[in-house]
PDB file of N, CA and C in Angstrom:
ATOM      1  N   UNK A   1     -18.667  -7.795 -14.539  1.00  0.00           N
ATOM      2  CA  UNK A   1     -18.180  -6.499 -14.090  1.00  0.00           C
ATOM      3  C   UNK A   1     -16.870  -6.704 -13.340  1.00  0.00           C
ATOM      4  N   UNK A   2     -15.939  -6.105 -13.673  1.00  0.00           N
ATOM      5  CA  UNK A   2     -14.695  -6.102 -13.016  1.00  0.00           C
ATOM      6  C   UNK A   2     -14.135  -5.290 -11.805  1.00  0.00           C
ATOM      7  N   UNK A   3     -13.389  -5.742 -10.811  1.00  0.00           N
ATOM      8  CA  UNK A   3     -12.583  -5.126 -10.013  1.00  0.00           C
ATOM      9  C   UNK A   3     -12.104  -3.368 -10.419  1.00  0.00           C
ATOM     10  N   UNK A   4     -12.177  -2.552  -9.986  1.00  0.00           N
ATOM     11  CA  UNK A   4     -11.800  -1.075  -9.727  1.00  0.00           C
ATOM     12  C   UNK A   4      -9.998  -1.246  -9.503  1.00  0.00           C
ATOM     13  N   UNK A   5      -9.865  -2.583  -8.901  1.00  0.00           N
ATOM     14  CA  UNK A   5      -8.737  -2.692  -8.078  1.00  0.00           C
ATOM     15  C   UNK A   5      -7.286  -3.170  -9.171  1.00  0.00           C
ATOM     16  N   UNK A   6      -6.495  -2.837  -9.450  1.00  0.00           N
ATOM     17  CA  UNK A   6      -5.474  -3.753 -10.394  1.00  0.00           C
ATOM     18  C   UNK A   6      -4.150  -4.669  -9.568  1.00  0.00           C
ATOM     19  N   UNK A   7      -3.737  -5.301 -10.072  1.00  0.00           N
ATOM     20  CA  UNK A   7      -2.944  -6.460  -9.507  1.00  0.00           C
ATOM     21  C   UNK A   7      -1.564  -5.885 -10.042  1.00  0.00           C
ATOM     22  N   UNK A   8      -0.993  -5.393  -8.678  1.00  0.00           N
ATOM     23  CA  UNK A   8       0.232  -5.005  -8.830  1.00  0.00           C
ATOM     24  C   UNK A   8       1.575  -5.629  -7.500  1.00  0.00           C
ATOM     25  N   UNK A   9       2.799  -5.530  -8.367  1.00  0.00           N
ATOM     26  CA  UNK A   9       3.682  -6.010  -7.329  1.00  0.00           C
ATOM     27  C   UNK A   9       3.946  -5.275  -6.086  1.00  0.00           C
ATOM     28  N   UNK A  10       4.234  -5.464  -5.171  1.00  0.00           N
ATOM     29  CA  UNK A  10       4.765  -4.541  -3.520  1.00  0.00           C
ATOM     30  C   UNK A  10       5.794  -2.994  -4.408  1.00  0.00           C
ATOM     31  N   UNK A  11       6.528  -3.143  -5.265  1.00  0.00           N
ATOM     32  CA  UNK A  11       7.271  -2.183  -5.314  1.00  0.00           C
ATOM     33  C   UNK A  11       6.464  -0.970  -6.055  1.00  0.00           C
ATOM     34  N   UNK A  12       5.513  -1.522  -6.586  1.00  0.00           N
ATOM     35  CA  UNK A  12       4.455  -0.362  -7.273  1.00  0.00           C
ATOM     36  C   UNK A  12       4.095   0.250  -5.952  1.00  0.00           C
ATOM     37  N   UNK A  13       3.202  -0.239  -5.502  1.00  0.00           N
ATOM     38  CA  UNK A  13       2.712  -0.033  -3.781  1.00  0.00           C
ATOM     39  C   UNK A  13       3.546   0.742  -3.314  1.00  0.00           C
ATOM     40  N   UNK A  14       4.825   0.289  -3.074  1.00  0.00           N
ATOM     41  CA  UNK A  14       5.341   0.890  -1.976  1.00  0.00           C
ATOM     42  C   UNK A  14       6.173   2.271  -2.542  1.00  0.00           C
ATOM     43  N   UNK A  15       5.921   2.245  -3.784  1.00  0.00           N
ATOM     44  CA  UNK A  15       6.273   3.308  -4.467  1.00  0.00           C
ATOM     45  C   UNK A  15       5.290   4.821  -4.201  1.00  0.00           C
ATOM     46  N   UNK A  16       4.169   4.523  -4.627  1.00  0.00           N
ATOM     47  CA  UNK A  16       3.505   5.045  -4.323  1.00  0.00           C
ATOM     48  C   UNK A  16       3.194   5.613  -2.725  1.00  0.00           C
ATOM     49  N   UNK A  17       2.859   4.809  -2.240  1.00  0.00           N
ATOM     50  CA  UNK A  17       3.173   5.390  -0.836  1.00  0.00           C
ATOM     51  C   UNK A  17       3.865   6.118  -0.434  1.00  0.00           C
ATOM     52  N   UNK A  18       5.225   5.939  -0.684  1.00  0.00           N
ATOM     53  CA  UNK A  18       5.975   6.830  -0.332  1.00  0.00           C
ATOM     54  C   UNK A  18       6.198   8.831  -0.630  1.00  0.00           C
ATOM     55  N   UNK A  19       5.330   8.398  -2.441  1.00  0.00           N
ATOM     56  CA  UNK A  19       4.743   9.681  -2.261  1.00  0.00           C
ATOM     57  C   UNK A  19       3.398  10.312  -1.516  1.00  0.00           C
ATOM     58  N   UNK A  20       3.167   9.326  -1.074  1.00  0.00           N
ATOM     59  CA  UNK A  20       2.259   9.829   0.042  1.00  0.00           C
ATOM     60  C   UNK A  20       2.346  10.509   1.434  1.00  0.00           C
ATOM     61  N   UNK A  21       3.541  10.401   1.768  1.00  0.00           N
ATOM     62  CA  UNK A  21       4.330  10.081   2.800  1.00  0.00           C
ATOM     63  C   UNK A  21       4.836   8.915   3.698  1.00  0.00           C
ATOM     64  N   UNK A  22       4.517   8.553   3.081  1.00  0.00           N
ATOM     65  CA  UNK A  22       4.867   6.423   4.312  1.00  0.00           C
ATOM     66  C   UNK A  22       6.478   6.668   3.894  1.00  0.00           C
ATOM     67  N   UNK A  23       6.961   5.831   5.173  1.00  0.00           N
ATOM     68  CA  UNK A  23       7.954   5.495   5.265  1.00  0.00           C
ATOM     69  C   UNK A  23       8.217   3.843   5.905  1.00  0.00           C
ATOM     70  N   UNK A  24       9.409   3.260   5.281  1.00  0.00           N
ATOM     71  CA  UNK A  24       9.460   1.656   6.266  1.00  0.00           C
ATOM     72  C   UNK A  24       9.748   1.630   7.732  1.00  0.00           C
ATOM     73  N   UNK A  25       9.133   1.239   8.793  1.00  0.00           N
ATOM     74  CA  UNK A  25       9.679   1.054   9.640  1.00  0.00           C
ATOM     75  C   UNK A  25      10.225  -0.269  10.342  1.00  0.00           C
ATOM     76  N   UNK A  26       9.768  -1.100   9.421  1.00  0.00           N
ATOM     77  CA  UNK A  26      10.026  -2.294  10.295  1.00  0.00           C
ATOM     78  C   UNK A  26       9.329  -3.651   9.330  1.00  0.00           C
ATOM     79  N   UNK A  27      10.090  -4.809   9.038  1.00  0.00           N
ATOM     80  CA  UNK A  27       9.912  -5.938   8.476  1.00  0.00           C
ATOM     81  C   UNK A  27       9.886  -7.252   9.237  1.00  0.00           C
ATOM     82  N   UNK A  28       8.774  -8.100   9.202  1.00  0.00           N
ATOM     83  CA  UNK A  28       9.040  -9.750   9.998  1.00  0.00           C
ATOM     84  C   UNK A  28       8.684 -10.325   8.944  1.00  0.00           C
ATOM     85  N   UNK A  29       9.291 -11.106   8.488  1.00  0.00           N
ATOM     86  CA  UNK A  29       9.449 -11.923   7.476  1.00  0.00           C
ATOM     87  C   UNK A  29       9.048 -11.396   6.261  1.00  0.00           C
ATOM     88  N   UNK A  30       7.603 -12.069   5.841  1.00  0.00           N
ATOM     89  CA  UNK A  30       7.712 -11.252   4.141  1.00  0.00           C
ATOM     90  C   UNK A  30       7.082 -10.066   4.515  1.00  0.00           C
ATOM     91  N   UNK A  31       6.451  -9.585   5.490  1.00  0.00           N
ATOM     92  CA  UNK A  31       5.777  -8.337   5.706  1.00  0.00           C
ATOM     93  C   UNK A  31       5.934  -7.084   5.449  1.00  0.00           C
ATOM     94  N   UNK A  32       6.094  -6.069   5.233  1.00  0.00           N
ATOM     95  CA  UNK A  32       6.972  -5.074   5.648  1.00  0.00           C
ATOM     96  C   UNK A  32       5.595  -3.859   6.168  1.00  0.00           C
ATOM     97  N   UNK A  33       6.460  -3.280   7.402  1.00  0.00           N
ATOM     98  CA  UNK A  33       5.429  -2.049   7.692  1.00  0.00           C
ATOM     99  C   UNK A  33       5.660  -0.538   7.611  1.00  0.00           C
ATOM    100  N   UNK A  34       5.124   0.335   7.189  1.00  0.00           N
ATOM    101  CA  UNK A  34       4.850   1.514   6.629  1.00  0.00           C
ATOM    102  C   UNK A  34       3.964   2.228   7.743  1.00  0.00           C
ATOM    103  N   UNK A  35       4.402   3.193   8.222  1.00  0.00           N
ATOM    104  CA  UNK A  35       3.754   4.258   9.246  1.00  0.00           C
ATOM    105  C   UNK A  35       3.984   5.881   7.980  1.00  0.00           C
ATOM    106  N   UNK A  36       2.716   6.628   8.200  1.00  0.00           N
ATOM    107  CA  UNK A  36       2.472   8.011   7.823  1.00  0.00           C
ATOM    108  C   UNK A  36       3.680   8.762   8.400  1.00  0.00           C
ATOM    109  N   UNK A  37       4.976   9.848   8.004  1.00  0.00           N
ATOM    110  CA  UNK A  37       5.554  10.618   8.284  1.00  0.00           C
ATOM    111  C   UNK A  37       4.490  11.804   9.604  1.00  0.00           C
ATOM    112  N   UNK A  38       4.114  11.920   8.173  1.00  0.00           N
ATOM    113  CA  UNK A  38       3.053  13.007   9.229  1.00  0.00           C
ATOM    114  C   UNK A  38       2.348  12.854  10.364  1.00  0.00           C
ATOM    115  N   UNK A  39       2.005  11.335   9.851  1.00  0.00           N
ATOM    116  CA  UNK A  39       0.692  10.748  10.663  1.00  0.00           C
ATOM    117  C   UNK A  39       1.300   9.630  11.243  1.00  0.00           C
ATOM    118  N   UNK A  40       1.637   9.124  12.253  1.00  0.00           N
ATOM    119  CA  UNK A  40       2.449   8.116  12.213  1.00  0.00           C
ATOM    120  C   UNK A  40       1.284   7.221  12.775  1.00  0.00           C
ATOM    121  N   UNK A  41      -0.123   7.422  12.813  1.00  0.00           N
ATOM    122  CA  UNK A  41      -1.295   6.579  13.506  1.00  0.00           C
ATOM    123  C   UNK A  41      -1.563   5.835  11.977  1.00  0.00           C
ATOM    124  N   UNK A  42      -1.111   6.635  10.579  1.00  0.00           N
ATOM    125  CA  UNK A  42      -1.604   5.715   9.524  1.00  0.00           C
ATOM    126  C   UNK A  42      -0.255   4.856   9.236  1.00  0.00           C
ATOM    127  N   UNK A  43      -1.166   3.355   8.973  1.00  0.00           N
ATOM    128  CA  UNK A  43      -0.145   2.343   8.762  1.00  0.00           C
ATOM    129  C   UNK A  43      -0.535   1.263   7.703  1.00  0.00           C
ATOM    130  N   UNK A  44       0.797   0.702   7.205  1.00  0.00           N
ATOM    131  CA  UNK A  44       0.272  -0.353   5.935  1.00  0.00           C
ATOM    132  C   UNK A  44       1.244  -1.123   6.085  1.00  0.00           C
ATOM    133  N   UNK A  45       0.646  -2.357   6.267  1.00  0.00           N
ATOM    134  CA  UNK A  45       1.888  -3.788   5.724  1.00  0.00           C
ATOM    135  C   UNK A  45       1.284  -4.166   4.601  1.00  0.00           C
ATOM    136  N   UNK A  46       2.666  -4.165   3.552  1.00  0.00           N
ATOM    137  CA  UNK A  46       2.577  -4.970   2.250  1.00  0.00           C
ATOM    138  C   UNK A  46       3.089  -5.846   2.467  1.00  0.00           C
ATOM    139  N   UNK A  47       2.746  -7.495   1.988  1.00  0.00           N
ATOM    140  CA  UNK A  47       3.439  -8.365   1.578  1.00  0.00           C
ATOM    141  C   UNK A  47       4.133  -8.637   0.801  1.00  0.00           C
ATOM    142  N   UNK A  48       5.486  -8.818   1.041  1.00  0.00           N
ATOM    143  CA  UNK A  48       6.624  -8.786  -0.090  1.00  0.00           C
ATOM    144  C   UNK A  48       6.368 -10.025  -1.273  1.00  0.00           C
ATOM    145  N   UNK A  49       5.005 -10.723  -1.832  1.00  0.00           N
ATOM    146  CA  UNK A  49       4.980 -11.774  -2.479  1.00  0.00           C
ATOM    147  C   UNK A  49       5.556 -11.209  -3.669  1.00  0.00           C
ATOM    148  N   UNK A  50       5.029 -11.938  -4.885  1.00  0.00           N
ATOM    149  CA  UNK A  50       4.891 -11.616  -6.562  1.00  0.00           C
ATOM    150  C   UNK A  50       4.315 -10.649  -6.994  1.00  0.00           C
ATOM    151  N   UNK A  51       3.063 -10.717  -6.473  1.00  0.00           N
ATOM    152  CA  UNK A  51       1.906 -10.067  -6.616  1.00  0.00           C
ATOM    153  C   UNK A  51       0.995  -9.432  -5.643  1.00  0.00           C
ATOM    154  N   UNK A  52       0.626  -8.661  -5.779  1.00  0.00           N
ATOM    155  CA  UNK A  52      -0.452  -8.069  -4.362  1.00  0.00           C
ATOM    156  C   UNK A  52      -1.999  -8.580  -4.929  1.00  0.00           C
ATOM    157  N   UNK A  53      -3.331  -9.119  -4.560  1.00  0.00           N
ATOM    158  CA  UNK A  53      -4.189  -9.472  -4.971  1.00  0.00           C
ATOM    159  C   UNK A  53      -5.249  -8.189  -4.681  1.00  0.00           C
ATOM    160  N   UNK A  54      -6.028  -8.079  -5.281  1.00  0.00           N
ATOM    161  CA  UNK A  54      -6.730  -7.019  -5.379  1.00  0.00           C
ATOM    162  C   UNK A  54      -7.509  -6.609  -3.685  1.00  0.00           C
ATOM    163  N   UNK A  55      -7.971  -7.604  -3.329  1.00  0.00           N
ATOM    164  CA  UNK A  55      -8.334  -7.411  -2.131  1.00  0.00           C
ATOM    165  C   UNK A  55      -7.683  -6.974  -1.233  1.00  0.00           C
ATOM    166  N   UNK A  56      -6.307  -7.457  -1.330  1.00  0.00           N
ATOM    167  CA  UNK A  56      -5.315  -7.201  -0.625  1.00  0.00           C
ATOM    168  C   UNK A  56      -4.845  -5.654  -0.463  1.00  0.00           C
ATOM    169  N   UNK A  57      -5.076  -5.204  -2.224  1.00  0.00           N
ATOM    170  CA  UNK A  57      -4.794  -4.073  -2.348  1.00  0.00           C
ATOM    171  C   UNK A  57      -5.559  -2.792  -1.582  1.00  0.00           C
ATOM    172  N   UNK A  58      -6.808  -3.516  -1.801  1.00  0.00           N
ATOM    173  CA  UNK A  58      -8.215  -2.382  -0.777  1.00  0.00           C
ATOM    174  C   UNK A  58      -7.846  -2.440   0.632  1.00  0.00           C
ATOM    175  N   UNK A  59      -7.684  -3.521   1.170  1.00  0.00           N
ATOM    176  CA  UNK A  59      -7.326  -3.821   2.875  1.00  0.00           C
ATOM    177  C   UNK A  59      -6.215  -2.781   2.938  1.00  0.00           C
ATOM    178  N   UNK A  60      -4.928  -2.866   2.002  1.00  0.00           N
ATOM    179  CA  UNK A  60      -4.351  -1.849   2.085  1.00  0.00           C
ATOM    180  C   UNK A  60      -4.383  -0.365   2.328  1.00  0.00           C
ATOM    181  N   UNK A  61      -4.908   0.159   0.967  1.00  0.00           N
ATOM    182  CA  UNK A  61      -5.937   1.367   0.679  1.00  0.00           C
ATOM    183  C   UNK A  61      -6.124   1.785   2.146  1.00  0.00           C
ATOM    184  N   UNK A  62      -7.170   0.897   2.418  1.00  0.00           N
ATOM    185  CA  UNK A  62      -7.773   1.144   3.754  1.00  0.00           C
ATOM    186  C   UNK A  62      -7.465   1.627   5.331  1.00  0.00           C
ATOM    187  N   UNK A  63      -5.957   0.801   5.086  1.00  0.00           N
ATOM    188  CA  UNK A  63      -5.150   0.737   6.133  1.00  0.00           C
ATOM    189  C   UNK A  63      -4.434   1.897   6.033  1.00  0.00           C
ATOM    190  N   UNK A  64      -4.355   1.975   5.201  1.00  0.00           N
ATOM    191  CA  UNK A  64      -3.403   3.840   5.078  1.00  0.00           C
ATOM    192  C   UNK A  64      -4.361   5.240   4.880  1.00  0.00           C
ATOM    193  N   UNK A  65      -5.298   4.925   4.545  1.00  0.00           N
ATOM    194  CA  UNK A  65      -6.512   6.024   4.555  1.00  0.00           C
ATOM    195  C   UNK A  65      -6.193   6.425   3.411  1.00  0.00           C
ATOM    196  N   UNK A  66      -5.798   6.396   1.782  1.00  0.00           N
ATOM    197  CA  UNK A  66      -5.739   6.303   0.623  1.00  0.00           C
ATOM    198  C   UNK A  66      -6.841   5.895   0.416  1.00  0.00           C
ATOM    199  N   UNK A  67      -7.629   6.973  -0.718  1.00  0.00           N
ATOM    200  CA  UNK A  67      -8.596   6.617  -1.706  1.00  0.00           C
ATOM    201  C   UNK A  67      -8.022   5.604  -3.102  1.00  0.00           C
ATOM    202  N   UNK A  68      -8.937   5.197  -3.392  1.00  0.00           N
ATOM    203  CA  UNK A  68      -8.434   4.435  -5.140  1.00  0.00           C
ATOM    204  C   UNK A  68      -7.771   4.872  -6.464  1.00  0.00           C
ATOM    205  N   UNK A  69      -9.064   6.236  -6.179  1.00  0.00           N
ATOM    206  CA  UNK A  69      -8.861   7.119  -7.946  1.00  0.00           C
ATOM    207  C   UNK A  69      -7.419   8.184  -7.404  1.00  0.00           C
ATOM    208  N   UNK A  70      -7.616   8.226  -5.722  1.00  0.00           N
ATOM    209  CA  UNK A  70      -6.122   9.308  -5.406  1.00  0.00           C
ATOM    210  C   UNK A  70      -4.796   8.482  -5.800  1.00  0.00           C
ATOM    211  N   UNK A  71      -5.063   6.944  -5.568  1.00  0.00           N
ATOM    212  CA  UNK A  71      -3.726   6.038  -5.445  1.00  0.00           C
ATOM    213  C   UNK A  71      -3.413   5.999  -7.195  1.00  0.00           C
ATOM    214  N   UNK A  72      -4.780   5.661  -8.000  1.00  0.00           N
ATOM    215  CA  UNK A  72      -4.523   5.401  -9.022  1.00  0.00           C
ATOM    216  C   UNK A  72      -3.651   6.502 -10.129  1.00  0.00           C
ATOM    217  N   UNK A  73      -4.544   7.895  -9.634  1.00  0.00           N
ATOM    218  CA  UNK A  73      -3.596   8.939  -9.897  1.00  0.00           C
ATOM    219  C   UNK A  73      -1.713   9.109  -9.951  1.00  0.00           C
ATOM    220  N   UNK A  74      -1.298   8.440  -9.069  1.00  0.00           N
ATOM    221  CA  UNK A  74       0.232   8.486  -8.651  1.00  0.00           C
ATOM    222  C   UNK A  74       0.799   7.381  -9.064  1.00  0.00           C
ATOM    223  N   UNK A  75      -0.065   6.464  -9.906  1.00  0.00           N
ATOM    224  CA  UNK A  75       0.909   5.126 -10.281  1.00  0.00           C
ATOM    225  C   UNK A  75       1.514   5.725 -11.702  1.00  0.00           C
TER     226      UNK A  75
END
């Protein structure tokens, strides 16, 4: 049985987000962090690698209060 989750690069991600409302506020090294416009209590650091790993991707999800099937919708 497979992952729900797909393996995508930071710019998919951060693409998306942004139609969410996130915006960048701030980068330390490969990190970069994302606060809610609206919400500025919701927050997400992506790692600028190759790839985002699926887990990575949920911790994400999570961190921004994004559902899966809502995120998957906007890719």
């Amino acid at each position: 049985m497979g992952s729900k989750y797909p393996v995508l690069t930071p710019q998919e991600i951060i693409k998306v987000l942004e139609i969410f409302g996130f915006k960048k506020v701030s980068q330390k090294g490969s990190h970069v962090k994302y606060k809610g416009i609206e919400n500025p209590s919701r927050v997400a650091i992506i790692p600028m690698h190759k790839e985002i790993a699926k887990g990575t991707l949920k911790s994400i999800l999570e961190q921004a209060s994004i559902k899966l099937e809502d995120f998957l919708e906007q890719l």
